[in-house]
N, C-alpha and C. Protein backbone atom coordinates (compact mmCIF):
# COMPACT_ATOMS: atom_id res chain seq x y z
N UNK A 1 -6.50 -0.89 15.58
CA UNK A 1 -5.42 -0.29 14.78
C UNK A 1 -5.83 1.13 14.40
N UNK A 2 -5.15 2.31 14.84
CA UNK A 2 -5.44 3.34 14.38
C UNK A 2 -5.12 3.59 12.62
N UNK A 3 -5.73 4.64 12.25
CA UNK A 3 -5.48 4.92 10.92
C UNK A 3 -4.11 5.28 10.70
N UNK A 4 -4.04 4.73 9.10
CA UNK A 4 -2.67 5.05 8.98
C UNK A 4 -1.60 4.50 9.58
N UNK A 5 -1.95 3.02 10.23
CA UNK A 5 -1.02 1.98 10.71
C UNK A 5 -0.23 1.34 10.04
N UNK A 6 0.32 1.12 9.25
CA UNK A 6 0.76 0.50 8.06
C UNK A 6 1.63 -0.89 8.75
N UNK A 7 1.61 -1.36 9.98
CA UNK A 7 2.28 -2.76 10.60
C UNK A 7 1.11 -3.87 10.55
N UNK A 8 0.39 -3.94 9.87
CA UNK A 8 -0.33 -4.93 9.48
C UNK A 8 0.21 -5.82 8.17
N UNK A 9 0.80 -4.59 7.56
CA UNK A 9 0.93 -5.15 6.14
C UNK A 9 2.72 -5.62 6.06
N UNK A 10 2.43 -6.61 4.61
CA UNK A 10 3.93 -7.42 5.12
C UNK A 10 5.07 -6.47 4.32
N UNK A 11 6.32 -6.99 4.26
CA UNK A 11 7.51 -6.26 3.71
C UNK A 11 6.87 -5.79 2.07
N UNK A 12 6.51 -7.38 1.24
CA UNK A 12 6.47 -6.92 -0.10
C UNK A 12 5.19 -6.55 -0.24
N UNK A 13 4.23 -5.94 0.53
CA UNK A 13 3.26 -4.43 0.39
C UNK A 13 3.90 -3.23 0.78
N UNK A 14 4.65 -3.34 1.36
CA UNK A 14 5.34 -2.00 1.88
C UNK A 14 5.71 -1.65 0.90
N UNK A 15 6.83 -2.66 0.05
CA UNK A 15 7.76 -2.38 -0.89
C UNK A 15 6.75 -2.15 -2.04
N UNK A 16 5.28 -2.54 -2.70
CA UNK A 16 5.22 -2.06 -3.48
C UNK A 16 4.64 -0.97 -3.43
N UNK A 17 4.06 -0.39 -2.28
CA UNK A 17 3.08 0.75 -2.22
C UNK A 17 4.38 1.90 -2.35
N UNK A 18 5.86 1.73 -1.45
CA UNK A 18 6.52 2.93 -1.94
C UNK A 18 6.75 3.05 -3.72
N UNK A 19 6.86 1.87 -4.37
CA UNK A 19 7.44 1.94 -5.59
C UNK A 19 6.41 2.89 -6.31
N UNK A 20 4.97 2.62 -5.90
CA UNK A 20 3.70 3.21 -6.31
C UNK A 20 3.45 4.50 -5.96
N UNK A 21 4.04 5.00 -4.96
CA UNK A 21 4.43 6.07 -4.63
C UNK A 21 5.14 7.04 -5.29
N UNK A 22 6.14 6.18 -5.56
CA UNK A 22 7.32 7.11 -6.28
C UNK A 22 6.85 7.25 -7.73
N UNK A 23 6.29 6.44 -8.23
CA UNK A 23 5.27 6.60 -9.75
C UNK A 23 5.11 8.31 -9.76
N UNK A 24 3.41 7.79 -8.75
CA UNK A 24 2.76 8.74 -8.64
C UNK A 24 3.57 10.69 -8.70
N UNK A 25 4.74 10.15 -7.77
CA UNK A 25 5.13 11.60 -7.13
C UNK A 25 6.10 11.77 -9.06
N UNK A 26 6.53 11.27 -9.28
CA UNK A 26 7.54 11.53 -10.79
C UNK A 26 6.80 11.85 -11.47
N UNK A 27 4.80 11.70 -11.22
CA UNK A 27 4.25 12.44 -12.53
C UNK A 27 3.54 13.80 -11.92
N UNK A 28 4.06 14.00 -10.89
CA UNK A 28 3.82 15.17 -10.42
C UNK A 28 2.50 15.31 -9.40
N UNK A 29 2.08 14.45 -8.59
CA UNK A 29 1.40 14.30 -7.66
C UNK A 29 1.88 14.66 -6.22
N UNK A 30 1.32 15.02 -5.53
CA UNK A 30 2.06 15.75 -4.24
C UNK A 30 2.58 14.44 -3.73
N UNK A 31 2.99 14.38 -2.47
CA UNK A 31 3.62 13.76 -1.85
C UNK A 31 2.47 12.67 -0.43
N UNK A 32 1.50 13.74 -0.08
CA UNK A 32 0.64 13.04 0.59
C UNK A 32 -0.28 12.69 -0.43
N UNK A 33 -0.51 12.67 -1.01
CA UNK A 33 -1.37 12.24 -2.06
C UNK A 33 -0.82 11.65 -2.65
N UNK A 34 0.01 11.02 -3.37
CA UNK A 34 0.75 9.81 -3.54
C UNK A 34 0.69 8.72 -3.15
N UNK A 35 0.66 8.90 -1.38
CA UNK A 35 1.18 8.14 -0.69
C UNK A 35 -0.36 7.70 -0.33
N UNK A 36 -1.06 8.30 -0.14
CA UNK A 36 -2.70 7.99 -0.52
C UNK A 36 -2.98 7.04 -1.45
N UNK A 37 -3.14 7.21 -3.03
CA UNK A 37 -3.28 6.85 -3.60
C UNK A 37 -2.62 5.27 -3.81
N UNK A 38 -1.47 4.90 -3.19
CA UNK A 38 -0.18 4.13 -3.21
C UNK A 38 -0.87 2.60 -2.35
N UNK A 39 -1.57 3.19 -1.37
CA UNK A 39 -1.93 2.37 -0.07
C UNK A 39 -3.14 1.88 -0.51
N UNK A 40 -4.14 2.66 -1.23
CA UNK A 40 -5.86 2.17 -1.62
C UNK A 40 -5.28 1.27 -2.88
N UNK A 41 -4.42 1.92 -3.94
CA UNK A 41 -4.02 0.52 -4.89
C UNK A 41 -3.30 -1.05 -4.26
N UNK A 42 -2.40 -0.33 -2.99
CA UNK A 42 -2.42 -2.06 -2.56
C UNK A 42 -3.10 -2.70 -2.15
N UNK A 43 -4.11 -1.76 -1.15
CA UNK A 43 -5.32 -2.58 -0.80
C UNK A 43 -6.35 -2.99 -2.00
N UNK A 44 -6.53 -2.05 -2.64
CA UNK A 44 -7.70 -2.88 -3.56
C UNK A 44 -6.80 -4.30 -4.24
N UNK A 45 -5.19 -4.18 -4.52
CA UNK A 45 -5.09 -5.70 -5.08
C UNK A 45 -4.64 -6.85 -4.33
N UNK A 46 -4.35 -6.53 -2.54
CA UNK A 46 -3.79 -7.39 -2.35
C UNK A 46 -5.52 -7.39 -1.23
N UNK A 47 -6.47 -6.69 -0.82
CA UNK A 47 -7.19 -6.80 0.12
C UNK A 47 -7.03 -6.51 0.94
N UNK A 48 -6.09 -5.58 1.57
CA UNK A 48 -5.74 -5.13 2.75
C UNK A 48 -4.63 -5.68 3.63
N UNK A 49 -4.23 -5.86 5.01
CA UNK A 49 -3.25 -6.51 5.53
C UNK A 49 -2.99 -7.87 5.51
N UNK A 50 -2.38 -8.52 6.56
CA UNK A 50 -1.44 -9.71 6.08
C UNK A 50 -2.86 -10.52 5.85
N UNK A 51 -2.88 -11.66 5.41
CA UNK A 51 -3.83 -12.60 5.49
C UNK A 51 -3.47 -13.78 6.32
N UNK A 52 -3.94 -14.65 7.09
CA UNK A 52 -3.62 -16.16 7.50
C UNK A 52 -4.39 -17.28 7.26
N UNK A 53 -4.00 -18.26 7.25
CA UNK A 53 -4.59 -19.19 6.62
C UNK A 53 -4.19 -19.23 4.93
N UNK A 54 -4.73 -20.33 4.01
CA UNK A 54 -3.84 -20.66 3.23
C UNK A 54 -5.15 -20.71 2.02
N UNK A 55 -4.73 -20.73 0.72
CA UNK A 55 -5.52 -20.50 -0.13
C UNK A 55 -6.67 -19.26 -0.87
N UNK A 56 -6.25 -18.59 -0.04
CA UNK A 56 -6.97 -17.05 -0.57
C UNK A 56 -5.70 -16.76 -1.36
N UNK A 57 -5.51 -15.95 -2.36
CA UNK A 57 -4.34 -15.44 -3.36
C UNK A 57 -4.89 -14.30 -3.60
């Protein structure tokens, strides 16, 4: 997977990293940097892309 692939991850990471996004950019953070910042907070809470198998949360 090259960098900056974002088809690993499912709909509701997508959906929250833009919402996290749009945070960021309304307090005046650029736009690539936002979107930076947006992607390392979903990964640090969800762990990165989809998971399989059952019981990790």
């Amino acid at each position: 997977m090259s960098r900056g692939d974002k088809s690993a991850y499912t709909d509701k990471q997508k959906r929250k990293a833009e919402h996290i996004e749009e945070s960021y950019e309304s307090r005046g953070v650029s736009e690539k940097e936002a979107e930076r910042r947006a992607w390392a907070t979903v990964n640090k809470q969800e762990g990165g892309g989809k998971k399989s198998g059952s019981g990790r949360h």
